[in-house]
Protein backbone atom coordinates (compact mmCIF):
# COMPACT_ATOMS: atom_id res chain seq x y z
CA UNK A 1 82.53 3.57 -11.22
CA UNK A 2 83.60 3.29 -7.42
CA UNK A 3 86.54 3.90 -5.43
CA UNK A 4 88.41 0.42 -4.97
CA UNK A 5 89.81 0.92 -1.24
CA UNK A 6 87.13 1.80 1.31
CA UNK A 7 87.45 5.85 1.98
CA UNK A 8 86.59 8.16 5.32
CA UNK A 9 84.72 11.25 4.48
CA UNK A 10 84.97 14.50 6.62
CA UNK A 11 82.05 17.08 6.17
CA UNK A 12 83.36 20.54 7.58
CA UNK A 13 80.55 22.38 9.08
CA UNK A 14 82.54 24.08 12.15
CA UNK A 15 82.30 27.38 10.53
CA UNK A 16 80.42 30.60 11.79
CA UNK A 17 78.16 31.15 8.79
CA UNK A 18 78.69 34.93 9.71
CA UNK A 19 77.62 36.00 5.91
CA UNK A 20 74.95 33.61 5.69
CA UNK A 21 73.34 35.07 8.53
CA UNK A 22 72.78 31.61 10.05
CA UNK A 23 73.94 27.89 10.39
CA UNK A 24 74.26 27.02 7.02
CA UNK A 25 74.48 22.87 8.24
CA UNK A 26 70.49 23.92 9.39
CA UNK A 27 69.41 25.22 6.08
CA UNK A 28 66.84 23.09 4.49
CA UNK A 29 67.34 21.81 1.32
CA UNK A 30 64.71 19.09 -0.24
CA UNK A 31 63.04 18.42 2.94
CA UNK A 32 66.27 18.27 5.44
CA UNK A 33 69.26 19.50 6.95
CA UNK A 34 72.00 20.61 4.73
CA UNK A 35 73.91 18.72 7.25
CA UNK A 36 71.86 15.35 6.14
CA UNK A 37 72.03 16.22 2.53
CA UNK A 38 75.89 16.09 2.72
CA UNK A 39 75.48 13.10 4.81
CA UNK A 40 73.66 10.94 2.86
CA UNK A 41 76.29 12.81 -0.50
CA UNK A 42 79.40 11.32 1.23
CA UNK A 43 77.20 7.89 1.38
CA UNK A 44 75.88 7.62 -2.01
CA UNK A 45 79.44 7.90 -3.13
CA UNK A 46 80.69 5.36 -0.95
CA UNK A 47 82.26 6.38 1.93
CA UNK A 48 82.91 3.65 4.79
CA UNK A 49 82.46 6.09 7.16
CA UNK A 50 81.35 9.52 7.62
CA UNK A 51 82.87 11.90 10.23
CA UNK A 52 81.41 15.72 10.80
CA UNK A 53 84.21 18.24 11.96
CA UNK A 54 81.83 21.03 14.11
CA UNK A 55 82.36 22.78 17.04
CA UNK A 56 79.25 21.94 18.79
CA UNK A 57 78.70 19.15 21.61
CA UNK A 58 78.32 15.21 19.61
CA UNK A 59 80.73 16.47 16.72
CA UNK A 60 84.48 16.42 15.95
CA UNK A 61 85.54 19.39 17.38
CA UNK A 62 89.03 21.49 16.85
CA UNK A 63 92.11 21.08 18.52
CA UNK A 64 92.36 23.04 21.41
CA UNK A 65 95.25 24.73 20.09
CA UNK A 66 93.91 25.03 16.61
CA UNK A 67 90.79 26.45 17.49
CA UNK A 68 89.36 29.04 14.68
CA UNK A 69 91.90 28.39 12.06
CA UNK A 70 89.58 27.47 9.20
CA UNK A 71 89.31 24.03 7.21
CA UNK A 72 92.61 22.84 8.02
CA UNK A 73 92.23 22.69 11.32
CA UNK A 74 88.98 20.54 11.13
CA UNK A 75 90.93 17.81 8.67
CA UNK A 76 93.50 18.05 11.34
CA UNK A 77 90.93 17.28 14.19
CA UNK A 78 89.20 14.34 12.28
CA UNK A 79 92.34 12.75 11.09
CA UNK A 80 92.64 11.33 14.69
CA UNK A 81 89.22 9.39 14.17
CA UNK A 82 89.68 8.67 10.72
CA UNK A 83 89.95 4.39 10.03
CA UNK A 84 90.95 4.58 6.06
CA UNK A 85 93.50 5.53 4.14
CA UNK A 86 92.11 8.35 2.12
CA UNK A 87 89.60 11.12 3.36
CA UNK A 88 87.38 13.08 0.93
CA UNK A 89 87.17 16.21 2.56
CA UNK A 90 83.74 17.95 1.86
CA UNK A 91 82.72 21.33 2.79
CA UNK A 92 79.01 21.68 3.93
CA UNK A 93 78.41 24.53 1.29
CA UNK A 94 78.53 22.64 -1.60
CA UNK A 95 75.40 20.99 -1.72
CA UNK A 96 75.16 20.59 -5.86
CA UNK A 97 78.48 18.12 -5.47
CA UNK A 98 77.65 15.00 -6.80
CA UNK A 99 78.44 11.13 -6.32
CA UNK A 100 79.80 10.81 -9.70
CA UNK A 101 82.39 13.84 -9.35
CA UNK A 102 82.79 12.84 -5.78
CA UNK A 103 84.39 9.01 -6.88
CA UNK A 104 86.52 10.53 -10.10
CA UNK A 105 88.12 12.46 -7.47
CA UNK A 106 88.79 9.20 -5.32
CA UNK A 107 89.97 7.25 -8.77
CA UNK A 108 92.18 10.13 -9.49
CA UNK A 109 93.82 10.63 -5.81
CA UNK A 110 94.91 7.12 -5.57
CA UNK A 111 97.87 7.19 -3.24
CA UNK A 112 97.97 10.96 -3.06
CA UNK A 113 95.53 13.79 -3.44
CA UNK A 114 93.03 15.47 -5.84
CA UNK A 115 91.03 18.29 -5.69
CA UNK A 116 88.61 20.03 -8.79
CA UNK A 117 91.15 22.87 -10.64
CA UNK A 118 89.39 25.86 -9.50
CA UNK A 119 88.63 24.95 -5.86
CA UNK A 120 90.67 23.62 -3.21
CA UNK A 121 87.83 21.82 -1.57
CA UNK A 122 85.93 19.01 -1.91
CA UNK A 123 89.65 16.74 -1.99
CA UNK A 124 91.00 13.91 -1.53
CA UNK A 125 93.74 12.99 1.09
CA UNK A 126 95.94 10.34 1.96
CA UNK A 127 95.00 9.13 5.76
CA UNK A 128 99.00 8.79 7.07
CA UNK A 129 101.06 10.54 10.08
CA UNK A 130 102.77 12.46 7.60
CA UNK A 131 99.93 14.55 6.99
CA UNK A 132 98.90 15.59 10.25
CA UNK A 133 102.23 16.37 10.78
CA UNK A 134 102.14 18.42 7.82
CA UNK A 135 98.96 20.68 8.52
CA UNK A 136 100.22 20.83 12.35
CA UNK A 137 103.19 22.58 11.24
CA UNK A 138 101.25 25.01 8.23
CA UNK A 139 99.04 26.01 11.17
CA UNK A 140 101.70 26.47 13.59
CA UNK A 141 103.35 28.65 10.52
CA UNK A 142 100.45 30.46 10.59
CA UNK A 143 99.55 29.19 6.76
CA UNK A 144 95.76 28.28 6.40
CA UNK A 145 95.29 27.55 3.25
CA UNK A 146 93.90 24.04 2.00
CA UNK A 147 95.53 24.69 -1.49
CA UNK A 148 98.71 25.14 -0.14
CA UNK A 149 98.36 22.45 1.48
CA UNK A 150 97.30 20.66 -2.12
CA UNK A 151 100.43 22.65 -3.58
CA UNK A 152 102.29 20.56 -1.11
CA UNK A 153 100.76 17.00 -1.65
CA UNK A 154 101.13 17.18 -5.40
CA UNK A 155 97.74 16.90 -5.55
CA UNK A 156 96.09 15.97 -8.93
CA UNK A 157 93.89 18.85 -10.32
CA UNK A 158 90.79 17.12 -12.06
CA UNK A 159 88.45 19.66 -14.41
CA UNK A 160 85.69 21.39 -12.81
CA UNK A 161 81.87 20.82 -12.90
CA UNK A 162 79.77 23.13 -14.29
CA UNK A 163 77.65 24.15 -11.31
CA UNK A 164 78.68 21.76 -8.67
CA UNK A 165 81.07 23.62 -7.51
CA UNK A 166 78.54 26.66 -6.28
CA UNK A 167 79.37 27.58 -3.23
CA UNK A 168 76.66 28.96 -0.80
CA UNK A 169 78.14 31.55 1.37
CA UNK A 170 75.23 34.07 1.29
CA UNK A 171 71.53 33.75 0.96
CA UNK A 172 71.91 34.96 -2.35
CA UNK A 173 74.03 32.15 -3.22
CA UNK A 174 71.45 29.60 -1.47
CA UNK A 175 68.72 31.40 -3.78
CA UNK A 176 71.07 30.33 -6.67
CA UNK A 177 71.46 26.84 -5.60
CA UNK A 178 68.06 26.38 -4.50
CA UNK A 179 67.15 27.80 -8.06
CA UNK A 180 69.45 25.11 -9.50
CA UNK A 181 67.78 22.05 -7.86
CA UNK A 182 64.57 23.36 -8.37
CA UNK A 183 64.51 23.85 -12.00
CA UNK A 184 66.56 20.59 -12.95
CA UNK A 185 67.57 17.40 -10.90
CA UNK A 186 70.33 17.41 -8.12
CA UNK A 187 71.95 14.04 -9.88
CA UNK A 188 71.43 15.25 -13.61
């Protein structure tokens, strides 16, 4: 099943991967970049276009004035080059996500947002000046927080995945996923 209306998808990789040790987008999973692996994730699930919020030269970069701020201030940043009118919204450590989770959370957002229960991120957004209005003024507030955000949105919260939902913010959680999608397949 696919998403009806053609969809934007935002990988945020501008973090520091300071308990990783190193730039998680540059770990190798299956033979390339986790960077590429989320890439070609936001394409097998059907996104029209595929935009990567990171603070490095050739990327979407912050806001000058939100600079550091966490996830919110990435959306915020690739809102302005966004041409749909949703956005899934993908962090880059979460490589066990799948397409099939990936497009019940685009069926599910329809107008609005969704997000999986126990995690504010990957979700869905509406693409509208409304928005970016919205996540200007939490960050101006000084409120960083994606789920508040969701809170705000009414977002729709869809049951987890089992393990999709690992995220890999040490290298012993990369040992775990890399465990996962070596003893079973990615897709299963």
């Amino acid at each position: 099943m696919s998403s009806n209306k053609p969809f934007s998808a935002v990988i945020l990789a501008g973090g520091q991967s300071s308990r990783m040790g190193q730039d998680k987008a540059l770990l190798q999973l299956n033979g390339q970049s986790l960077l590429a692996h989320m890439q070609q994730l936001a394409l097998d699930s059907g996104a029209a276009e595929v935009l990567i919020s990171r603070n490095q030269p050739g990327f979407i970069a912050d806001n000058e004035s939100t600079q550091a701020q966490g996830p919110l201030a990435g959306i915020l940043a690739a809102l302005q080059h966004c041409r749909s009118s949703q956005l899934l919204v993908l962090p880059i450590d979460t490589p066990l996500l799948n397409p099939a989770s990936l497009r019940q959370l685009l069926q599910q957002a329809n107008a609005s947002a969704s997000y999986f229960s126990n995690s504010p991120l990957p979700c869905v957004l509406p693409v509208n000046t409304a928005l970016s209005a919205q996540i200007s003024a939490q960050l101006q507030s000084g409120q960083r927080s994606v789920k508040a955000l969701l809170t705000m949105l009414n977002a729709v919260a869809l049951p987890a995945p089992t393990t999709e939902l690992l995220n890999t913010n040490t290298p012993a959680d990369w040992q775990q996923c890399l465990a996962v999608v070596n003893h079973g397949s990615l897709y299963a």
